[in-house]
PDB file of N, CA and C in Angstrom:
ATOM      1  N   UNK A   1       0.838  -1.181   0.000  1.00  0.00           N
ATOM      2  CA  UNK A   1       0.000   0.000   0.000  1.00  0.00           C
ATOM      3  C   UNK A   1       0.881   1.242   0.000  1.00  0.00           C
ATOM      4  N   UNK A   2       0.034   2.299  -0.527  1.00  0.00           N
ATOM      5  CA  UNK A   2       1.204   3.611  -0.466  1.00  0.00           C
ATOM      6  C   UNK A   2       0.765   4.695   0.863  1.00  0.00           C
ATOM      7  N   UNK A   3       2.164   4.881   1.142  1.00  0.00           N
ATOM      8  CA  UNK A   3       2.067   5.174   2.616  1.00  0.00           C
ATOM      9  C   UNK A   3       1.239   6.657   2.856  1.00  0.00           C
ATOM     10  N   UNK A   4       1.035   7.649   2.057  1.00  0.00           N
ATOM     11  CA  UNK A   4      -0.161   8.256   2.047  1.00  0.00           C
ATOM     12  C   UNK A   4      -1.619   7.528   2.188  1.00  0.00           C
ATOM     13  N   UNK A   5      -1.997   6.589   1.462  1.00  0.00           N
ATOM     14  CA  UNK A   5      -2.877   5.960   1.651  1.00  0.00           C
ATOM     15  C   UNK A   5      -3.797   5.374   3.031  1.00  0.00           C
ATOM     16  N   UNK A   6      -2.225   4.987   3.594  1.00  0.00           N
ATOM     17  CA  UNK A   6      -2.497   4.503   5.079  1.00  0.00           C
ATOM     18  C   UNK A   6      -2.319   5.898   6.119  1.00  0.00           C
ATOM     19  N   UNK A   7      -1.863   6.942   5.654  1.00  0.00           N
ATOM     20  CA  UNK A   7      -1.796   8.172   6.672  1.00  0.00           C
ATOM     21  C   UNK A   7      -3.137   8.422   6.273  1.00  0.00           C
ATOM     22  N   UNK A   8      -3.932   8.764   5.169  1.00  0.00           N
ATOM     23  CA  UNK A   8      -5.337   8.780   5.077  1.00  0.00           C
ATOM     24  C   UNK A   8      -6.424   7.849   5.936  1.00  0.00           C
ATOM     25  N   UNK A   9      -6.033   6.984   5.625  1.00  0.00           N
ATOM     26  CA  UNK A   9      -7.229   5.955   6.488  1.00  0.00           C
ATOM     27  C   UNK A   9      -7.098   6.000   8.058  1.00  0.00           C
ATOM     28  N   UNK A  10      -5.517   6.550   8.752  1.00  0.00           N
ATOM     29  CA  UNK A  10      -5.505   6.568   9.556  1.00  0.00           C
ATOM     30  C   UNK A  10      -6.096   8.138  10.133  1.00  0.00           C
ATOM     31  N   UNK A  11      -6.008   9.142   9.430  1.00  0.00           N
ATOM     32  CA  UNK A  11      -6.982  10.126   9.716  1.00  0.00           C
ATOM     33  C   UNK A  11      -7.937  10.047   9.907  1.00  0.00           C
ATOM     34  N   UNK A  12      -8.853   9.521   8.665  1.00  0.00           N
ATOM     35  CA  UNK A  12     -10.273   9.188   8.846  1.00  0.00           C
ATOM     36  C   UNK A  12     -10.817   8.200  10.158  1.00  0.00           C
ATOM     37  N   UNK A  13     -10.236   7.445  10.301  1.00  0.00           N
ATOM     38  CA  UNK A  13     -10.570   6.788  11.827  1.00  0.00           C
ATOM     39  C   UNK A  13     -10.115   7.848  12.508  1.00  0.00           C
ATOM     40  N   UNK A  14      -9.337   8.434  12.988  1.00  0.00           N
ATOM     41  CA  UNK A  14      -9.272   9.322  14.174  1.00  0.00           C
ATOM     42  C   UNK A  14     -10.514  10.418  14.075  1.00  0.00           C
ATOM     43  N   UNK A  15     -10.755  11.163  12.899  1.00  0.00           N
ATOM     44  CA  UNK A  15     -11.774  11.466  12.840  1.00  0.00           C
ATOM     45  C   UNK A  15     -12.712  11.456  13.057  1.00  0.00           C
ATOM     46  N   UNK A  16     -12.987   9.940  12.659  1.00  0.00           N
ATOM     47  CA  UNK A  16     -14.296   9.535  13.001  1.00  0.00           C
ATOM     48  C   UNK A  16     -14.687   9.467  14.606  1.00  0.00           C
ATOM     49  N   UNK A  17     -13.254   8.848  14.898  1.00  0.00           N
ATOM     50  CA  UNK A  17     -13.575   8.635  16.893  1.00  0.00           C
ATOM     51  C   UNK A  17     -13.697  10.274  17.340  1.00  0.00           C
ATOM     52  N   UNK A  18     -13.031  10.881  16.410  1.00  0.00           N
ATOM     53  CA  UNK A  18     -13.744  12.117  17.049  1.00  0.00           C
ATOM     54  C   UNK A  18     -15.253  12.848  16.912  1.00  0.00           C
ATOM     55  N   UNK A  19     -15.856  12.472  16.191  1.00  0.00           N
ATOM     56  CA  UNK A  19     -16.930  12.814  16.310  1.00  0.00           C
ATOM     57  C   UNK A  19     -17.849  11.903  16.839  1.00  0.00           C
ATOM     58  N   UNK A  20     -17.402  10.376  17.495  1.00  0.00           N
ATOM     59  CA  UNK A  20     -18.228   9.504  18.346  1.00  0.00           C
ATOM     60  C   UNK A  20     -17.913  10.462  19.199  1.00  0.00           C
ATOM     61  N   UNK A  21     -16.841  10.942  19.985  1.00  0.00           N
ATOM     62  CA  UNK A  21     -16.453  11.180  21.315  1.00  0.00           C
ATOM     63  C   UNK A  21     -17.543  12.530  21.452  1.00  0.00           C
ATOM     64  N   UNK A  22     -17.669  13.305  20.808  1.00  0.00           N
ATOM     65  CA  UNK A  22     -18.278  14.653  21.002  1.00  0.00           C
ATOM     66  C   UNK A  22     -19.574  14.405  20.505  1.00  0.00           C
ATOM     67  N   UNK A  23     -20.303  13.145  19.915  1.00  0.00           N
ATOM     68  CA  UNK A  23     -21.342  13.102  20.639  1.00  0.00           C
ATOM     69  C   UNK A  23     -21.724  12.766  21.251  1.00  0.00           C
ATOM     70  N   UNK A  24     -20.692  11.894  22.329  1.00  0.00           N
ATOM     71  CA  UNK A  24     -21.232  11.290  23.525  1.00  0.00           C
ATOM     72  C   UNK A  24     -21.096  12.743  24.997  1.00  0.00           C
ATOM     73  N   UNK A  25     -20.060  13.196  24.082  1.00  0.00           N
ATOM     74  CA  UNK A  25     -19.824  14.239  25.644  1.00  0.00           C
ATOM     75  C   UNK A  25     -21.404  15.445  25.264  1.00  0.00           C
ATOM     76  N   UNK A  26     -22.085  15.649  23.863  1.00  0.00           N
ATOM     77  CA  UNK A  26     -23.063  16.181  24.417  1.00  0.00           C
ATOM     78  C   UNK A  26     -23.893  15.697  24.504  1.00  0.00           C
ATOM     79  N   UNK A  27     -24.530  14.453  24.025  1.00  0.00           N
ATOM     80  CA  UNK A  27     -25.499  13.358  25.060  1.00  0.00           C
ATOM     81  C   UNK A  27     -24.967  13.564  26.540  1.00  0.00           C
ATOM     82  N   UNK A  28     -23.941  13.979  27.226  1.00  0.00           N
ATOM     83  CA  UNK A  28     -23.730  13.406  28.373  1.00  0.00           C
ATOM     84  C   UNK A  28     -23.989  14.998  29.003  1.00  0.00           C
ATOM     85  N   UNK A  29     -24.034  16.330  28.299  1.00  0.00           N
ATOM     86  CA  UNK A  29     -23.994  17.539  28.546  1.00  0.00           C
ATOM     87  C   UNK A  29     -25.502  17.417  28.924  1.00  0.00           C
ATOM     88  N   UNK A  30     -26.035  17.035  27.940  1.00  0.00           N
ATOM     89  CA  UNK A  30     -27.646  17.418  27.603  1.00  0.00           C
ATOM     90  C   UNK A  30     -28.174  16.540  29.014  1.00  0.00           C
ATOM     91  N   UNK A  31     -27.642  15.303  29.215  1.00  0.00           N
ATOM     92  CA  UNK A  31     -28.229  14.581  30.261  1.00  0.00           C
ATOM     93  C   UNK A  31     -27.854  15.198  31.871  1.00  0.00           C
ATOM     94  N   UNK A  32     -26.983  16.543  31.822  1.00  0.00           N
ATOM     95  CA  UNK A  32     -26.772  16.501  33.204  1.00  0.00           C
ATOM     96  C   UNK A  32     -27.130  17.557  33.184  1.00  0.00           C
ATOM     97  N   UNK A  33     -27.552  18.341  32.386  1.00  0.00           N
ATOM     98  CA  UNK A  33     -28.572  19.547  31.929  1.00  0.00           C
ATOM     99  C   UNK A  33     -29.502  19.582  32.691  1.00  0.00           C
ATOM    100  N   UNK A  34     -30.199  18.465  32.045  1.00  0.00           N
ATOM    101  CA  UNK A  34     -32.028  18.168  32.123  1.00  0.00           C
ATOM    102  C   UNK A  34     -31.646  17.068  33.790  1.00  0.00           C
ATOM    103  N   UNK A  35     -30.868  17.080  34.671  1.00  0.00           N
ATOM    104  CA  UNK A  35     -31.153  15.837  36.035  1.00  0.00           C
ATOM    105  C   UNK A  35     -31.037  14.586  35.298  1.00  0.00           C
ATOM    106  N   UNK A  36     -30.972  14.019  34.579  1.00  0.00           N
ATOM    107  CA  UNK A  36     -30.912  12.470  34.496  1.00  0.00           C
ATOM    108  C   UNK A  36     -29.931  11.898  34.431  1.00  0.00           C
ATOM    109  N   UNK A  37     -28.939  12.392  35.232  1.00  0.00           N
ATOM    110  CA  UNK A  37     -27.868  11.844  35.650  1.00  0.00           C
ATOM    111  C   UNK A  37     -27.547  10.726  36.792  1.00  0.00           C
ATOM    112  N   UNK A  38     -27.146   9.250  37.200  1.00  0.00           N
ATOM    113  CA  UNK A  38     -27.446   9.067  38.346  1.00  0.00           C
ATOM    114  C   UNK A  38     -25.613   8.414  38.840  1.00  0.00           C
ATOM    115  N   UNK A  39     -25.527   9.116  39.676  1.00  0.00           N
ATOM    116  CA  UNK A  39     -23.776   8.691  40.059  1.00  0.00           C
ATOM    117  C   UNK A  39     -23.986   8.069  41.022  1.00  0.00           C
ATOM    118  N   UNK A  40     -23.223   6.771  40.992  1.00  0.00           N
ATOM    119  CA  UNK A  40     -23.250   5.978  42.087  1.00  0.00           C
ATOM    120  C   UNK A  40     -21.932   5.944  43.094  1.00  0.00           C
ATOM    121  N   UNK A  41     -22.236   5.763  44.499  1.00  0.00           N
ATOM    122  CA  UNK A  41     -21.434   6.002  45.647  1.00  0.00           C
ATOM    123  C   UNK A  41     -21.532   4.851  46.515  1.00  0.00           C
ATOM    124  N   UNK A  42     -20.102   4.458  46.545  1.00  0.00           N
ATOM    125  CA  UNK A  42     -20.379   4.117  47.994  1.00  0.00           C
ATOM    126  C   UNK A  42     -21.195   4.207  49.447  1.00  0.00           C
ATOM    127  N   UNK A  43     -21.998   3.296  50.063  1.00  0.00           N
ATOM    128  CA  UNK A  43     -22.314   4.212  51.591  1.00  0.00           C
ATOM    129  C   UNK A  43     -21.586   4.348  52.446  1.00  0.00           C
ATOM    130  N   UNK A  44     -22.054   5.443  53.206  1.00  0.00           N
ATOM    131  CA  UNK A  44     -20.917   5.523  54.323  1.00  0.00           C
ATOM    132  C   UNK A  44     -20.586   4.869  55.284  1.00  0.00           C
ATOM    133  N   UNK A  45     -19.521   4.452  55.981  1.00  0.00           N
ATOM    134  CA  UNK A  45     -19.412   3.735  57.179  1.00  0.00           C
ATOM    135  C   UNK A  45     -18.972   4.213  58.146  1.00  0.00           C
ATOM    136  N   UNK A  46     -19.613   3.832  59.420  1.00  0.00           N
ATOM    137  CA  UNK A  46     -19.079   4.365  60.596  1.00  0.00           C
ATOM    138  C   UNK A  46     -17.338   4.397  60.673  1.00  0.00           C
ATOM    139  N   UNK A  47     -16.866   5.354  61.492  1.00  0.00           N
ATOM    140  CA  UNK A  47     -15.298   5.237  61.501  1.00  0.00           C
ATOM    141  C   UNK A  47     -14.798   3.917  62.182  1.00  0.00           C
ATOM    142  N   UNK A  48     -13.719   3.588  60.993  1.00  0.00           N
ATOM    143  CA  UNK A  48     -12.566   2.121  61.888  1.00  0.00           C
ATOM    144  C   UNK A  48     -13.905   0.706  62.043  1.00  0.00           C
ATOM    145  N   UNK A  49     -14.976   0.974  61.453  1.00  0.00           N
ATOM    146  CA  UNK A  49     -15.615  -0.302  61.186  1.00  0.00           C
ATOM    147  C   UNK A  49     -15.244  -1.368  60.231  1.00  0.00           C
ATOM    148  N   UNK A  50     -14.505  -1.174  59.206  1.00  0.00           N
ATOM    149  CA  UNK A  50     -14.203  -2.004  58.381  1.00  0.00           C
ATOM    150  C   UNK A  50     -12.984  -2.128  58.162  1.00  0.00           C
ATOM    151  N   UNK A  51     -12.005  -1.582  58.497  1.00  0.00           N
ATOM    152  CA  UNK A  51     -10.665  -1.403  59.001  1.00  0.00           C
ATOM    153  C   UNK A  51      -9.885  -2.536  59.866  1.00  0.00           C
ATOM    154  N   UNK A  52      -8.732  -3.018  59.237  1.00  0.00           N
ATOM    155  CA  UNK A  52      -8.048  -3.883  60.132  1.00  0.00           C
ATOM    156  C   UNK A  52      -7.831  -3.400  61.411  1.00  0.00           C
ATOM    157  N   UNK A  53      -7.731  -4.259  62.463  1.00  0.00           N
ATOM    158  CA  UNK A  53      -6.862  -3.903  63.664  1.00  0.00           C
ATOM    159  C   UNK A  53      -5.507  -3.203  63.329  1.00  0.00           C
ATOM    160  N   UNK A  54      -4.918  -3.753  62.325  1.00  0.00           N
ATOM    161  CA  UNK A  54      -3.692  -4.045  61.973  1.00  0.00           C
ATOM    162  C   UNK A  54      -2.959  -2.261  61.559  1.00  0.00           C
ATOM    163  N   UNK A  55      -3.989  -1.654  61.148  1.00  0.00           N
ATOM    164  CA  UNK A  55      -3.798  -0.541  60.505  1.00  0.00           C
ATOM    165  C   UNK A  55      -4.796   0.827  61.361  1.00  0.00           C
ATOM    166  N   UNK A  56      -5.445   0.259  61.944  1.00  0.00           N
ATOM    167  CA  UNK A  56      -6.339   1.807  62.463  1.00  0.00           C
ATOM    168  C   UNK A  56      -5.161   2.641  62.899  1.00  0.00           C
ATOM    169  N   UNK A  57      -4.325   2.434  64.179  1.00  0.00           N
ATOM    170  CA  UNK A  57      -3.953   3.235  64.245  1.00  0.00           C
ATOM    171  C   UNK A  57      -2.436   3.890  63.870  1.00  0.00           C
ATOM    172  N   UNK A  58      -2.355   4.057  62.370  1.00  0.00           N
ATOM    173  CA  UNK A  58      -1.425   4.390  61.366  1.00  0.00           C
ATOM    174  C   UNK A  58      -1.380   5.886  61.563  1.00  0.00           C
ATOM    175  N   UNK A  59       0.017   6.908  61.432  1.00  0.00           N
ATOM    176  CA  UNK A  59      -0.125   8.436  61.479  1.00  0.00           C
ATOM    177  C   UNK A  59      -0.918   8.777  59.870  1.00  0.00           C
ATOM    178  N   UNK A  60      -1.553   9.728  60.134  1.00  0.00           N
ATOM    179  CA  UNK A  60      -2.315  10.066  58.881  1.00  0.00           C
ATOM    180  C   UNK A  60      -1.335  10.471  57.843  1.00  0.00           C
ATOM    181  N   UNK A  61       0.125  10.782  58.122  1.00  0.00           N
ATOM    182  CA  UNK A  61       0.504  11.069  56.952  1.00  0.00           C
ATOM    183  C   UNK A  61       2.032  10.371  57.442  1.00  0.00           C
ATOM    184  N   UNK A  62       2.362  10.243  56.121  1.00  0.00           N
ATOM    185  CA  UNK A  62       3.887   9.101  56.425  1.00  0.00           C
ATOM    186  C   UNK A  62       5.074   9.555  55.412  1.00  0.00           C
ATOM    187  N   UNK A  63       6.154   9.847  55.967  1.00  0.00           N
ATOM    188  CA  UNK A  63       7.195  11.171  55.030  1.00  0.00           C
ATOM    189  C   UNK A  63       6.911  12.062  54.752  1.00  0.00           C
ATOM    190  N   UNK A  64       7.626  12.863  54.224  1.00  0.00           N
ATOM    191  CA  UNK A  64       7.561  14.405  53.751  1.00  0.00           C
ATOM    192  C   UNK A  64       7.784  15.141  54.779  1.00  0.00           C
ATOM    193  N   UNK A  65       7.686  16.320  54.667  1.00  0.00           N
ATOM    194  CA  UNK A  65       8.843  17.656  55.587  1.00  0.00           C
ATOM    195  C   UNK A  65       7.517  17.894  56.262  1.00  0.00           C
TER     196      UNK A  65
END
């Protein structure tokens, strides 16, 4: 194949993923627009409930000045 050929085709796919990508980011604009967004979270847990023995009581921060 001639190597223009393949720098072409390889444009056109990037291309193309670019215009999947930007219409998903404004499907995703339009959806947090209008509330129908739903993000999911963890629940919360009481403190040192799920926590080893082994580690609760670690200094909150370890090196640095």
């Amino acid at each position: 194949m001639n190597r223009n050929v393949i720098i072409v085709i390889v444009l056109v796919v990037l291309v193309l993923l670019t215009a999947v990508q930007a219409i998903q980011l404004s499907s995703l604009k339009t959806s947090i627009s209008t509330g129908n967004v739903n993000v999911g979270s963890a629940p919360l847990q009481s403190s040192g409930a799920s926590v080893p023995s082994s580690i609760q009581n670690l200094p909150s921060m370890v090196g640095g000045c």
